[in-house]
C-alpha atoms as a PDB file:
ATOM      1  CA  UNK A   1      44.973 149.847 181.326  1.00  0.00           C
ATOM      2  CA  UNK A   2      43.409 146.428 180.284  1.00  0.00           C
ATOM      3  CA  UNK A   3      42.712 147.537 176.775  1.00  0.00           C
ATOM      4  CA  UNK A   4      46.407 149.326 176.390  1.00  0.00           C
ATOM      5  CA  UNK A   5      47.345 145.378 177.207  1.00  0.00           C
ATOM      6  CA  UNK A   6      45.368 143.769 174.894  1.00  0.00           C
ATOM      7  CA  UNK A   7      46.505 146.522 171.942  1.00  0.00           C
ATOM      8  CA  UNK A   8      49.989 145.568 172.760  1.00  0.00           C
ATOM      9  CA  UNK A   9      49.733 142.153 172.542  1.00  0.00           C
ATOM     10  CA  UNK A  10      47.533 142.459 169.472  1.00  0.00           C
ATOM     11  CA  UNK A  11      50.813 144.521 167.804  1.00  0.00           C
ATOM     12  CA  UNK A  12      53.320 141.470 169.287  1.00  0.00           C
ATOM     13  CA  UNK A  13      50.672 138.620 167.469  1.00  0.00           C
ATOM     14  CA  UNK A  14      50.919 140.068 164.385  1.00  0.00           C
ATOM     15  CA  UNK A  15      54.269 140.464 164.420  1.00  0.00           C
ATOM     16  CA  UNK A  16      55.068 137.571 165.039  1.00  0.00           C
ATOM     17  CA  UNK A  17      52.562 135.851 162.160  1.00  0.00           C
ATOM     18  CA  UNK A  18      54.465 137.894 159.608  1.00  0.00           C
ATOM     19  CA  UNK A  19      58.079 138.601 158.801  1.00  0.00           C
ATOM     20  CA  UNK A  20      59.229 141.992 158.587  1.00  0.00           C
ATOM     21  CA  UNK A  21      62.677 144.401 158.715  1.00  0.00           C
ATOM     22  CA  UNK A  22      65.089 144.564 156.564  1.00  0.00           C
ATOM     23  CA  UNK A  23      67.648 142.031 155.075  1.00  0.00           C
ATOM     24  CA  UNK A  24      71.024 142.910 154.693  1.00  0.00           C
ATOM     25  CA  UNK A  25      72.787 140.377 151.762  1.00  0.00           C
ATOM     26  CA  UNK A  26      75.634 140.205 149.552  1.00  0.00           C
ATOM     27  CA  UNK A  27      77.377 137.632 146.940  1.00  0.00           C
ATOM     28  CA  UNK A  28      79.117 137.692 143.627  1.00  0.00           C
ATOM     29  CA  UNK A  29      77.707 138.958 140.828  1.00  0.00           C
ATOM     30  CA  UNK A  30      76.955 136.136 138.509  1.00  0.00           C
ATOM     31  CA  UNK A  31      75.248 134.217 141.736  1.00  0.00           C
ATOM     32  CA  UNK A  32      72.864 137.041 141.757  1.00  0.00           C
ATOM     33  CA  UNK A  33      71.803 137.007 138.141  1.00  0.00           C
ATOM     34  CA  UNK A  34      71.831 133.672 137.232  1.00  0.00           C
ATOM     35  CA  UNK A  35      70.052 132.347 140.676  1.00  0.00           C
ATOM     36  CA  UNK A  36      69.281 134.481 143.675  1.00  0.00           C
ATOM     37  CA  UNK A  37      67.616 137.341 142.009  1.00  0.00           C
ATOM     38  CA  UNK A  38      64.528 135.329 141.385  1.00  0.00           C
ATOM     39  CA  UNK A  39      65.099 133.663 144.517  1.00  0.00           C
ATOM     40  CA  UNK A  40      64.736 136.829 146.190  1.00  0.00           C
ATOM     41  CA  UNK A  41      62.338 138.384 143.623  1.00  0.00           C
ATOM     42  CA  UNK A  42      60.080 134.697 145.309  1.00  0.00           C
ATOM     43  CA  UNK A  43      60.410 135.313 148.745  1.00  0.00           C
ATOM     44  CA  UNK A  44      59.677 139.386 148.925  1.00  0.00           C
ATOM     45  CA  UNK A  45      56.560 138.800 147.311  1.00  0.00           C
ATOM     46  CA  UNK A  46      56.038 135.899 149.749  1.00  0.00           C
ATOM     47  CA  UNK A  47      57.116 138.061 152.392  1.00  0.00           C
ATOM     48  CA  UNK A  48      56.101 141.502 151.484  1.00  0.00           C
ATOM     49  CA  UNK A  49      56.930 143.411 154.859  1.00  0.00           C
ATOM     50  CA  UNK A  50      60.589 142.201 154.297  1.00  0.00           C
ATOM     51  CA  UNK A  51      63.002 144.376 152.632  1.00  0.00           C
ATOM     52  CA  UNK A  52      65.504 142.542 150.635  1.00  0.00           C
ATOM     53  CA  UNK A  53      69.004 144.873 150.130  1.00  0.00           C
ATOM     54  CA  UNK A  54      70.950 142.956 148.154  1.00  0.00           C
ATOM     55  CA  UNK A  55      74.443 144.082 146.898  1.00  0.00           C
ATOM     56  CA  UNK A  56      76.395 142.464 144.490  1.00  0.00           C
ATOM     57  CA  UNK A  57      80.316 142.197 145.174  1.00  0.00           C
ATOM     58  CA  UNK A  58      83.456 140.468 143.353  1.00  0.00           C
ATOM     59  CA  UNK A  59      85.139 140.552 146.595  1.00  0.00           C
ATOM     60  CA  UNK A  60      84.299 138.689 150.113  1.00  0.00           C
ATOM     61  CA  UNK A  61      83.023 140.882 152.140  1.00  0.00           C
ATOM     62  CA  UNK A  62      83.504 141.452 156.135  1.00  0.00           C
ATOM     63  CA  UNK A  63      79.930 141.269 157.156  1.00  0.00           C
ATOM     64  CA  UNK A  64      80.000 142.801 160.376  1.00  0.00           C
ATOM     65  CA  UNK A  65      82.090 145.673 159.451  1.00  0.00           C
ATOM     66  CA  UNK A  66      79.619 146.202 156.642  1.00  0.00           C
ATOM     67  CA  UNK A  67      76.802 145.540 157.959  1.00  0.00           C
ATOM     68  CA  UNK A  68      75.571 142.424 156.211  1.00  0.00           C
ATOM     69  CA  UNK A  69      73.332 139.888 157.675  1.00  0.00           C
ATOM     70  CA  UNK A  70      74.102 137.000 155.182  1.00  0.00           C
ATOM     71  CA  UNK A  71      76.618 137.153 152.635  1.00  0.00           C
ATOM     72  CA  UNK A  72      76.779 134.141 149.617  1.00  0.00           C
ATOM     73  CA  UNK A  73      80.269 133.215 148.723  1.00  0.00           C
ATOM     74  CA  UNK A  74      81.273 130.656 146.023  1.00  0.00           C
ATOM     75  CA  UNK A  75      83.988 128.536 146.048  1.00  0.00           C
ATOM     76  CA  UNK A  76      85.057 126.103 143.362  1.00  0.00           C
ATOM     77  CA  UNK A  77      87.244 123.239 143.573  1.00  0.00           C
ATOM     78  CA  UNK A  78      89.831 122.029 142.055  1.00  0.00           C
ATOM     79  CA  UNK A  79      89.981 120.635 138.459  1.00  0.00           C
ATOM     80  CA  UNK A  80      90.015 116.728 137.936  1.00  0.00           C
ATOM     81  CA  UNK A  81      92.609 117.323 136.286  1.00  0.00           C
ATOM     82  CA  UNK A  82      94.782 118.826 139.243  1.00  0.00           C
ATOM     83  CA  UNK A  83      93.342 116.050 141.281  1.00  0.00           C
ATOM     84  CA  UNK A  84      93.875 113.097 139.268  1.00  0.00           C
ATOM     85  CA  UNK A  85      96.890 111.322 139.202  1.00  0.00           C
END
């Protein structure tokens, strides 16, 4: 019973030394090719026991009725020229 212990705590150590499961993400398009897809590209070989799903969207998306974990939004401002008087 001792060594069942040990096993199972052996399984818990390791992982918790090293990231694993799946990643749910979404953003727009142009976020994803022009900065996050080498971002992610980095940090799955960094972390290779995490899966990265990453879906590209022109929409927001509801992330718990689809099932994201992190979803990227961008929002820009407005103009100087609608701000300036």
């Amino acid at each position: 019973m001792l060594a069942g212990a040990e096993a199972a705590q052996e399984v818990i150590d390791r992982t918790r030394a090293e990231p694993q499961g799946t990643i749910r993400m979404s953003a727009p398009p142009a976020l994803i090719y022009y900065f996050l897809g080498d971002l992610v590209a980095r940090f799955m070989v960094q972390c290779p026991k995490v899966h990265v799903y990453l879906k590209s969207f022109s929409r927001p998306v509801d992330v718990l009725r689809e099932g994201f974990d992190i979803a990227v939004r961008v929002r820009f401002g407005p103009s100087k020229a609608a701000t300036s008087s």
